[in-house]
N, C-alpha and C. Protein backbone atom coordinates (compact mmCIF):
# COMPACT_ATOMS: atom_id res chain seq x y z
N UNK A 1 21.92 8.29 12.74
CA UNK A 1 22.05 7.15 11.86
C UNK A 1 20.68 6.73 11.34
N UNK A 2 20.69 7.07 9.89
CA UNK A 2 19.30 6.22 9.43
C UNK A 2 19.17 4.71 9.85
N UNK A 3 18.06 4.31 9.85
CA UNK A 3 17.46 3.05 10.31
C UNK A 3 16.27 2.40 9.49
N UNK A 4 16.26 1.34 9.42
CA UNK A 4 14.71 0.57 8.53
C UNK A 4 14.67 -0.94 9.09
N UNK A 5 13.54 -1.17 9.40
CA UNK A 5 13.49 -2.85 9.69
C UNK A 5 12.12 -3.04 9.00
N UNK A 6 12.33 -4.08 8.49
CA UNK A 6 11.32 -5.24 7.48
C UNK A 6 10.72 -6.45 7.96
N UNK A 7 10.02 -6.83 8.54
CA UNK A 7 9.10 -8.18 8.32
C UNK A 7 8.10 -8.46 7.37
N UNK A 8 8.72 -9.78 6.89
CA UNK A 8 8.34 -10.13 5.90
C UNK A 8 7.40 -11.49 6.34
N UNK A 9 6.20 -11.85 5.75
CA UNK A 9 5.01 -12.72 6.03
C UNK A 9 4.18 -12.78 4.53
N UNK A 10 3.80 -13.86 4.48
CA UNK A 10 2.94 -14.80 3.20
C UNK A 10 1.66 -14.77 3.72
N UNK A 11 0.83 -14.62 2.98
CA UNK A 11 -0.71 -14.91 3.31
C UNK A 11 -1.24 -15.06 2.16
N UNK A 12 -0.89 -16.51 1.79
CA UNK A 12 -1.59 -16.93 0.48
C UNK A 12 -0.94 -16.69 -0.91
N UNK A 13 -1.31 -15.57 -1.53
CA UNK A 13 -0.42 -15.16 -2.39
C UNK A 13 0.32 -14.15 -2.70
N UNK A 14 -0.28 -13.52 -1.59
CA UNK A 14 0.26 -11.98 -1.11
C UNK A 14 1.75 -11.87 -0.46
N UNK A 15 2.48 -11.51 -0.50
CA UNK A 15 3.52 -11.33 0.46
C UNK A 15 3.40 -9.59 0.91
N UNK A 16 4.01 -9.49 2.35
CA UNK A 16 3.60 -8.42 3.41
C UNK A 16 4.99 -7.94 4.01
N UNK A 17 5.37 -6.66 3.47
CA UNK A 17 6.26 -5.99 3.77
C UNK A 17 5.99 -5.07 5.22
N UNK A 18 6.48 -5.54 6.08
CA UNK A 18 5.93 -4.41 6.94
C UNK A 18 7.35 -3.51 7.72
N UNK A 19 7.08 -2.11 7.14
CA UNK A 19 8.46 -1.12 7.01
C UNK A 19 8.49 -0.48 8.45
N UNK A 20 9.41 -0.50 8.89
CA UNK A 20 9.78 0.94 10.54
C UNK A 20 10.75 1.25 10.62
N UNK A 21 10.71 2.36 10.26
CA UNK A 21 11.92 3.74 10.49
C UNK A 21 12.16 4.82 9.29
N UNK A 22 13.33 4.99 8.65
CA UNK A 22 13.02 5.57 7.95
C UNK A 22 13.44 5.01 6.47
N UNK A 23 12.72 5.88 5.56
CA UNK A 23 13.14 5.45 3.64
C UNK A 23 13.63 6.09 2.77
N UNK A 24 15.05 5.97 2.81
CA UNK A 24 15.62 7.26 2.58
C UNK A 24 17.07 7.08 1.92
N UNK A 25 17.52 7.64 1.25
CA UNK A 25 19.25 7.38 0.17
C UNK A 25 19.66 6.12 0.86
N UNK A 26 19.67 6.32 2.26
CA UNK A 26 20.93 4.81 2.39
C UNK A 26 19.52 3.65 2.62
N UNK A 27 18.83 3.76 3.03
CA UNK A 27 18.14 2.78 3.21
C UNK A 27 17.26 2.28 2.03
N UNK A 28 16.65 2.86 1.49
CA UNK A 28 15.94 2.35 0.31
C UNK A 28 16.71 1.45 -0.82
N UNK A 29 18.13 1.07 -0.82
CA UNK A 29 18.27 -0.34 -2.16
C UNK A 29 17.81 -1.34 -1.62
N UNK A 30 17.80 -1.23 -0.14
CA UNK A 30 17.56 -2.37 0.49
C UNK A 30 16.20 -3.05 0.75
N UNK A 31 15.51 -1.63 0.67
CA UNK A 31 13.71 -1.98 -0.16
C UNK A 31 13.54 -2.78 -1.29
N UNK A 32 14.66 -2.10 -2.25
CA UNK A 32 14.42 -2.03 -3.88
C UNK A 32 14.62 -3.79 -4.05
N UNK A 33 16.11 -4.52 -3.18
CA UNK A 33 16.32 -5.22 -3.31
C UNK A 33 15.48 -6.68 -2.94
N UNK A 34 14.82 -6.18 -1.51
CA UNK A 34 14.00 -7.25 -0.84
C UNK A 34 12.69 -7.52 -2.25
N UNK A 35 12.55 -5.93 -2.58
CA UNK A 35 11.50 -6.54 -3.83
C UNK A 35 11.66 -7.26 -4.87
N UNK A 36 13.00 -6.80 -5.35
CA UNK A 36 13.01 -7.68 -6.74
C UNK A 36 13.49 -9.58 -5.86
N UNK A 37 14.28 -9.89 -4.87
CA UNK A 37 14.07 -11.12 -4.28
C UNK A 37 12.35 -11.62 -4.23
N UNK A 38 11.60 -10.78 -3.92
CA UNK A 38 10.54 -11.71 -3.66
C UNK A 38 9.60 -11.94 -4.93
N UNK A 39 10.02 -11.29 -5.98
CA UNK A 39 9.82 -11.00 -7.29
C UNK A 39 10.24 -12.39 -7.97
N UNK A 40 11.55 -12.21 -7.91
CA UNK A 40 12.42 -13.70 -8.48
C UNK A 40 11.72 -14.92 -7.82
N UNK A 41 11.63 -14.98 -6.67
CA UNK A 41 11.26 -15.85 -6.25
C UNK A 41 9.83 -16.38 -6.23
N UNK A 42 9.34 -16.08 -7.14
CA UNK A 42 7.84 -16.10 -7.74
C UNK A 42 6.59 -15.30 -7.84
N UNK A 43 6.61 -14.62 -6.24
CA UNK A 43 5.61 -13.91 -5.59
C UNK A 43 5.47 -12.57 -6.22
N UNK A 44 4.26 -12.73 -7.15
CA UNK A 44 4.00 -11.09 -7.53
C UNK A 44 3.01 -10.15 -6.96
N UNK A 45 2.57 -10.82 -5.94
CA UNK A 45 1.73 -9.88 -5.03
C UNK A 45 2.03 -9.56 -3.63
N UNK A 46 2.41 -7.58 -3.72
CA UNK A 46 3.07 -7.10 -2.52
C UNK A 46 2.10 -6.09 -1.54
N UNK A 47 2.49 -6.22 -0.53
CA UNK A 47 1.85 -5.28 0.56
C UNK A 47 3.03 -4.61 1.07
N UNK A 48 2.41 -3.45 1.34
CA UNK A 48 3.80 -3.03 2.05
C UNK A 48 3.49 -2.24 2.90
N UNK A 49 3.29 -2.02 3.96
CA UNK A 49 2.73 -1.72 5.20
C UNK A 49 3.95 -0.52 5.49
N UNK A 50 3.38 0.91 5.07
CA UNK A 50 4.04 1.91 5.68
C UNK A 50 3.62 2.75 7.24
N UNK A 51 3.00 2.05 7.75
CA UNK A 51 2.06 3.14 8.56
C UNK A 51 3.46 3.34 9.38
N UNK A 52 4.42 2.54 9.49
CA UNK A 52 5.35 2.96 10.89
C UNK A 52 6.53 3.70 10.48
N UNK A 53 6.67 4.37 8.88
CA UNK A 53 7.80 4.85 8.37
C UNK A 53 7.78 6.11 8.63
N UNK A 54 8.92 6.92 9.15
CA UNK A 54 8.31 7.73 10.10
C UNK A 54 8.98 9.15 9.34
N UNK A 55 9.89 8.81 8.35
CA UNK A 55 10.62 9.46 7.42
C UNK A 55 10.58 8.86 5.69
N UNK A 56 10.41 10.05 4.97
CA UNK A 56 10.61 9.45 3.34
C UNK A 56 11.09 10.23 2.66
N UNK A 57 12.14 10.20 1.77
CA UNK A 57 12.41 10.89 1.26
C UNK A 57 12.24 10.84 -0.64
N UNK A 58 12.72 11.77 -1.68
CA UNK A 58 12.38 11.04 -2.81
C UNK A 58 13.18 9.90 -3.26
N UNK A 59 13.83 9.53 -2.59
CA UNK A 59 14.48 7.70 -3.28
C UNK A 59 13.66 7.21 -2.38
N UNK A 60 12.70 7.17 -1.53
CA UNK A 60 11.94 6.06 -0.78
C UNK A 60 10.77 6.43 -1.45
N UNK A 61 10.15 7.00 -2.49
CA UNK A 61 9.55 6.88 -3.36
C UNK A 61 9.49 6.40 -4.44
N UNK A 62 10.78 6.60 -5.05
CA UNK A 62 11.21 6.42 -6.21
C UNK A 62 11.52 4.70 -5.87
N UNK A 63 11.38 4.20 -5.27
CA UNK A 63 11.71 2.37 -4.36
C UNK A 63 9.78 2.21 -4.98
N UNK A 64 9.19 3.29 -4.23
CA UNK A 64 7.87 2.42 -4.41
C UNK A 64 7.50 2.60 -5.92
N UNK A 65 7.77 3.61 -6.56
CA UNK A 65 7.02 3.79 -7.86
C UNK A 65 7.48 2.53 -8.72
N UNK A 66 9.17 2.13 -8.54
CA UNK A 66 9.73 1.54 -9.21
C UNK A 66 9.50 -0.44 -8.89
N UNK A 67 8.85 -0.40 -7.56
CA UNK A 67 8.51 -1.76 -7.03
C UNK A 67 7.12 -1.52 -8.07
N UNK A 68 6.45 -0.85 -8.41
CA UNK A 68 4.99 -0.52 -8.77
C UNK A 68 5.29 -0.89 -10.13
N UNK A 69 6.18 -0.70 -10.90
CA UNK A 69 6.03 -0.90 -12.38
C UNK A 69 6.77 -2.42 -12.75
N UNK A 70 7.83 -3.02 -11.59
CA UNK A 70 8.30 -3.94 -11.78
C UNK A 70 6.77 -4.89 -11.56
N UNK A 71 5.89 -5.23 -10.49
CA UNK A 71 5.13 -5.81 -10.30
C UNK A 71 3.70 -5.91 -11.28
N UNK A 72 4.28 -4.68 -11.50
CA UNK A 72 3.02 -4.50 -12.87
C UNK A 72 3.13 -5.06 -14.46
N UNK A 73 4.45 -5.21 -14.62
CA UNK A 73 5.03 -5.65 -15.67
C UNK A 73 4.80 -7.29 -15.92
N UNK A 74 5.27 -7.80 -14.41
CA UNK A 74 5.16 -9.61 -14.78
C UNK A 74 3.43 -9.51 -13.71
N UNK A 75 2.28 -8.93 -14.24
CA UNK A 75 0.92 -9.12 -13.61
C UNK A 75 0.65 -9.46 -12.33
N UNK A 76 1.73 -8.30 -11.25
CA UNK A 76 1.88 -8.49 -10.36
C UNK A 76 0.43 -7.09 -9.60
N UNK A 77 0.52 -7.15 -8.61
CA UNK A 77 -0.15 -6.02 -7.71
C UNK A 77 0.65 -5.44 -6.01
N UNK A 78 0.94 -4.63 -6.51
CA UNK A 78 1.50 -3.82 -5.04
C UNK A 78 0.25 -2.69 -4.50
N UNK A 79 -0.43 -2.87 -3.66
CA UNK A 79 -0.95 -1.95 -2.45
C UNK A 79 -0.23 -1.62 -1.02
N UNK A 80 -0.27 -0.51 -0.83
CA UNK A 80 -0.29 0.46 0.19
C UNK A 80 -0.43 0.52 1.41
N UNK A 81 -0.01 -0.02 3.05
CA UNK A 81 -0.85 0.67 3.93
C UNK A 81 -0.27 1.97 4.15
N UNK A 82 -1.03 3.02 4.32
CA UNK A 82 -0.69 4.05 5.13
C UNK A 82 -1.95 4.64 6.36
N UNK A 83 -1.10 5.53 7.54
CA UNK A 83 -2.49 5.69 8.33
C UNK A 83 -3.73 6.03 7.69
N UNK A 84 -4.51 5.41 8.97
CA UNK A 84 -5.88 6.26 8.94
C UNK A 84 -6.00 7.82 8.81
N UNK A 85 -5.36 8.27 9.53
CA UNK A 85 -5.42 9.67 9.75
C UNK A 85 -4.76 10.69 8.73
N UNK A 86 -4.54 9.92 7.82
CA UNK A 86 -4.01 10.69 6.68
C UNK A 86 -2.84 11.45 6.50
N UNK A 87 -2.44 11.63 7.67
CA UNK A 87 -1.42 12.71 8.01
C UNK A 87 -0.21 11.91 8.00
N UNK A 88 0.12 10.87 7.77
CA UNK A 88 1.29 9.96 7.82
C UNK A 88 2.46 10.99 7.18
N UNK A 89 3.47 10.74 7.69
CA UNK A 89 4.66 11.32 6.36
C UNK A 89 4.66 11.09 5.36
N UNK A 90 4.57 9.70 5.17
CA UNK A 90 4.78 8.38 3.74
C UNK A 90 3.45 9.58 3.03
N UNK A 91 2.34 9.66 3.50
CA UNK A 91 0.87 10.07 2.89
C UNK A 91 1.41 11.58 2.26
N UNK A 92 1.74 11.96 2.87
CA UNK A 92 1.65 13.54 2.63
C UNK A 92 2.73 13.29 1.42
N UNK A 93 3.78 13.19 1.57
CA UNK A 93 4.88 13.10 0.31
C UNK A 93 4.08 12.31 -0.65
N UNK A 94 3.70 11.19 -1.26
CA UNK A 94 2.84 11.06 -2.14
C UNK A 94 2.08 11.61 -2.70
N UNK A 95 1.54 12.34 -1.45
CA UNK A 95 0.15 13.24 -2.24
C UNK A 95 1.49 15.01 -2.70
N UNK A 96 2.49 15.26 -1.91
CA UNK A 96 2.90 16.69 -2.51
C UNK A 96 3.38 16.35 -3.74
N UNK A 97 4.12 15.26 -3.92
CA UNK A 97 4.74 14.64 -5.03
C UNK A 97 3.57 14.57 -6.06
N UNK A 98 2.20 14.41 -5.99
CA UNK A 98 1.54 14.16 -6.81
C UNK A 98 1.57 12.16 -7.37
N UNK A 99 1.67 11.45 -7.16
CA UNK A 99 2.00 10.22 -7.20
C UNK A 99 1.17 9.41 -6.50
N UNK A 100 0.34 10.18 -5.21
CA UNK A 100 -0.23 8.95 -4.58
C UNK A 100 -1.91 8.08 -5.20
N UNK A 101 -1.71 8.70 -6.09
CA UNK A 101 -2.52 8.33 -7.38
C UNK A 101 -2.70 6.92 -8.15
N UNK A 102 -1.30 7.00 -7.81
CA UNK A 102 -0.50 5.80 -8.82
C UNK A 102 -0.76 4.42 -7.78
N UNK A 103 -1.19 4.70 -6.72
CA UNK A 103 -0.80 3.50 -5.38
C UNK A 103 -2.59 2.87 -5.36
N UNK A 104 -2.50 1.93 -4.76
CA UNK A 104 -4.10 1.09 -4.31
C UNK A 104 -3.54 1.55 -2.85
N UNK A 105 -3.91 2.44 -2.09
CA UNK A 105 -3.73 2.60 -0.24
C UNK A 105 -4.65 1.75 0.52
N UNK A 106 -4.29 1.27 1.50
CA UNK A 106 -5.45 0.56 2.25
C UNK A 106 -4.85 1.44 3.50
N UNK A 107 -5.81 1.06 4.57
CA UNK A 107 -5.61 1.86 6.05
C UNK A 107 -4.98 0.77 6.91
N UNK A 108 -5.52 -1.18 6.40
CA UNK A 108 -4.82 -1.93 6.90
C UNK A 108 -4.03 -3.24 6.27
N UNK A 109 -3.92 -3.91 6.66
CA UNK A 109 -3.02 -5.27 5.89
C UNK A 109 -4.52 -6.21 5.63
N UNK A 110 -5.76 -5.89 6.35
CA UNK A 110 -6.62 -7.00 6.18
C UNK A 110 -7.58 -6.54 5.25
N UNK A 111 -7.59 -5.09 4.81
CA UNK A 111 -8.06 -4.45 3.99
C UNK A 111 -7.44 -4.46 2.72
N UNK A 112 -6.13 -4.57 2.65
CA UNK A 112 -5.26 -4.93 1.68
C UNK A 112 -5.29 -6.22 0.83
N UNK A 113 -5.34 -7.04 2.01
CA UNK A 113 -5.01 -8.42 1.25
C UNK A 113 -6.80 -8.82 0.85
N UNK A 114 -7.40 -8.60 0.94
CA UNK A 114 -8.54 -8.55 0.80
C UNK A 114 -9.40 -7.66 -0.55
N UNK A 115 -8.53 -6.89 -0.85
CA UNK A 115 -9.23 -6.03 -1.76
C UNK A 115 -10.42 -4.42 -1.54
N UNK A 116 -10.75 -4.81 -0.18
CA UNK A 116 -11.08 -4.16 -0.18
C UNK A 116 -11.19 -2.85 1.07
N UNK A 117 -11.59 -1.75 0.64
CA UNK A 117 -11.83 -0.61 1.05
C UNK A 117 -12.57 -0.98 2.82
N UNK A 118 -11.91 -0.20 3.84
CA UNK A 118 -12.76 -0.16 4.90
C UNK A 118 -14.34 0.07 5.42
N UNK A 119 -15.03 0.88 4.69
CA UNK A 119 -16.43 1.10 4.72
C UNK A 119 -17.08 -0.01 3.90
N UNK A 120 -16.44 -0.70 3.28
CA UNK A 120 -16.54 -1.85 1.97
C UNK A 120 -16.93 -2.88 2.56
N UNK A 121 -15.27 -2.97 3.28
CA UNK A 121 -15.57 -4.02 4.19
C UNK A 121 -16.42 -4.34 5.27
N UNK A 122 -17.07 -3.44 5.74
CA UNK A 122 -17.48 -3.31 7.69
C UNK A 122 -19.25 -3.39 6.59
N UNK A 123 -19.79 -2.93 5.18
CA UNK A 123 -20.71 -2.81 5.00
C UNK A 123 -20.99 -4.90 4.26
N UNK A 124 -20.31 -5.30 3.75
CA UNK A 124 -19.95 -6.43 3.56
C UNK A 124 -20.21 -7.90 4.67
N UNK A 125 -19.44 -7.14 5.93
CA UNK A 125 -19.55 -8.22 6.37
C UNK A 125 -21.06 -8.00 7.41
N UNK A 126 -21.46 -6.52 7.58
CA UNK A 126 -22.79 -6.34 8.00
C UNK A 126 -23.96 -6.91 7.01
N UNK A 127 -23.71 -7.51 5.74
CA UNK A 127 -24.74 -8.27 4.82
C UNK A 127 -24.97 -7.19 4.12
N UNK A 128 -24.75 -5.97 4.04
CA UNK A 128 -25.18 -5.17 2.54
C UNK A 128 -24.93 -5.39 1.40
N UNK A 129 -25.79 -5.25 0.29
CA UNK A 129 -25.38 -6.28 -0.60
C UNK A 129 -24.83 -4.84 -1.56
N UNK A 130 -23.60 -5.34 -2.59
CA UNK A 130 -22.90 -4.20 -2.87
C UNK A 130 -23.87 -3.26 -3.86
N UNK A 131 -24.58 -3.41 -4.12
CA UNK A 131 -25.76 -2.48 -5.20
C UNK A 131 -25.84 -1.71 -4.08
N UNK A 132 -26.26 -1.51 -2.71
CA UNK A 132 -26.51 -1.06 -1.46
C UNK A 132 -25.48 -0.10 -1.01
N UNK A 133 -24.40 -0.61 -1.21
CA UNK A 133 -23.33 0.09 -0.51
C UNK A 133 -22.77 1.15 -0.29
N UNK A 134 -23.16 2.02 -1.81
CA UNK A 134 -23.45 3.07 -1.94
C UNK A 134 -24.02 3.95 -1.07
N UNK A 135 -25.54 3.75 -1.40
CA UNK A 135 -26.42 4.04 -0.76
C UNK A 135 -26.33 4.14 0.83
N UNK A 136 -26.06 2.97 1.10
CA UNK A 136 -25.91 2.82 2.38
C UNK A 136 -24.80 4.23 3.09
N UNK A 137 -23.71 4.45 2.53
CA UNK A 137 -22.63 5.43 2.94
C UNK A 137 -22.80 6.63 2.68
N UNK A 138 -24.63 6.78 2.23
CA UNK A 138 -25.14 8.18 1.67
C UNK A 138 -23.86 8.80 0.48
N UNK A 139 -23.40 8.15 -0.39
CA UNK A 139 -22.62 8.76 -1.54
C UNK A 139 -23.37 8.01 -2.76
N UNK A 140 -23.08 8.78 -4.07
CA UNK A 140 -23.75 8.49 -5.12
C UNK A 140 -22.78 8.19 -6.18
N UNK A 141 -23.12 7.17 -7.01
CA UNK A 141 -21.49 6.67 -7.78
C UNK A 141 -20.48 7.86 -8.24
N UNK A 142 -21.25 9.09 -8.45
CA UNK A 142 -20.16 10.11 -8.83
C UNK A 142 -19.65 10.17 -8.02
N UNK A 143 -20.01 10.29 -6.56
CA UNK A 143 -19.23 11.24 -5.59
C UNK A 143 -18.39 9.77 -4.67
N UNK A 144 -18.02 8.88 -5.40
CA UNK A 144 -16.54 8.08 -5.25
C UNK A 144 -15.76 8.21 -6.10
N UNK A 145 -14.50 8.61 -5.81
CA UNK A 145 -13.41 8.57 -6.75
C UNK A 145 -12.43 7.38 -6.21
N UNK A 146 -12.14 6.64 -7.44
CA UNK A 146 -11.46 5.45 -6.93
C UNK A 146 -9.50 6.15 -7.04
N UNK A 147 -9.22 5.36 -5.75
CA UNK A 147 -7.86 5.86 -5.30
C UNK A 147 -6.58 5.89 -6.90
């Protein structure tokens, strides 16, 4: 039996989807739906915390591309968590699909709601000032490609 559970949490203006189990034909309207509710209900800024989805299939994509253009339409923003380790399911299907392009990924919800990138952050709150930051991570503006 497929399975999915959702907690849902506000932090300001963000609202925080956080997904476990799997995303998949029967389960994903019920994605599609929680989004356009929190949509209606004013909130155009989404997180959606996949790191614990442990299955995806292409309608649990086709949920995110389609949460992605609804939010984009009324000047909304949807970002990403998926693991660190790259190897997530959610990760890999995005990237075979070619699509994970289309997403802002963060590694966490505090990186998310925040804007920014993990090395971003940890160089940030160590006082580097962002002209530095670069530098600091030994990369040179070419050699970042933004997600």
């Amino acid at each position: 039996m497929t399975t999915i559970e959702v907690d849902e949490n506000e932090y300001g203006s963000w609202t925080v989807f956080r997904v476990r189990g799997e995303l998949d034909l029967v389960t994903s309207p019920g994605i599609r739906r929680r989004v356009h509710e929190v949509v209606a209900g004013g909130r155009h800024d989404l997180v959606i915390d996949l790191s614990a989805v442990r299955f995806c299939d292409s309608s649990g994509v086709g949920v995110l591309i389609a949460a992605r253009r609804l939010l984009r339409s009324c000047g909304g923003r949807l970002r990403l968590i998926l693991p660190e380790d790259r190897e997530g399911h959610v990760g890999r299907v995005l990237a075979a699909l070619g699509v994970r392009r289309l997403f802002e990924v963060y590694e966490n919800v505090a990186g998310a709601l925040t804007g920014t990138d993990p090395v971003d952050a940890a160089l940030a709150f160590a006082g580097v000032a962002a002209a530095d930051r670069l530098t600091a991570t030994g990369l040179t503006a070419t050699d970042r490609i933004a997600p």
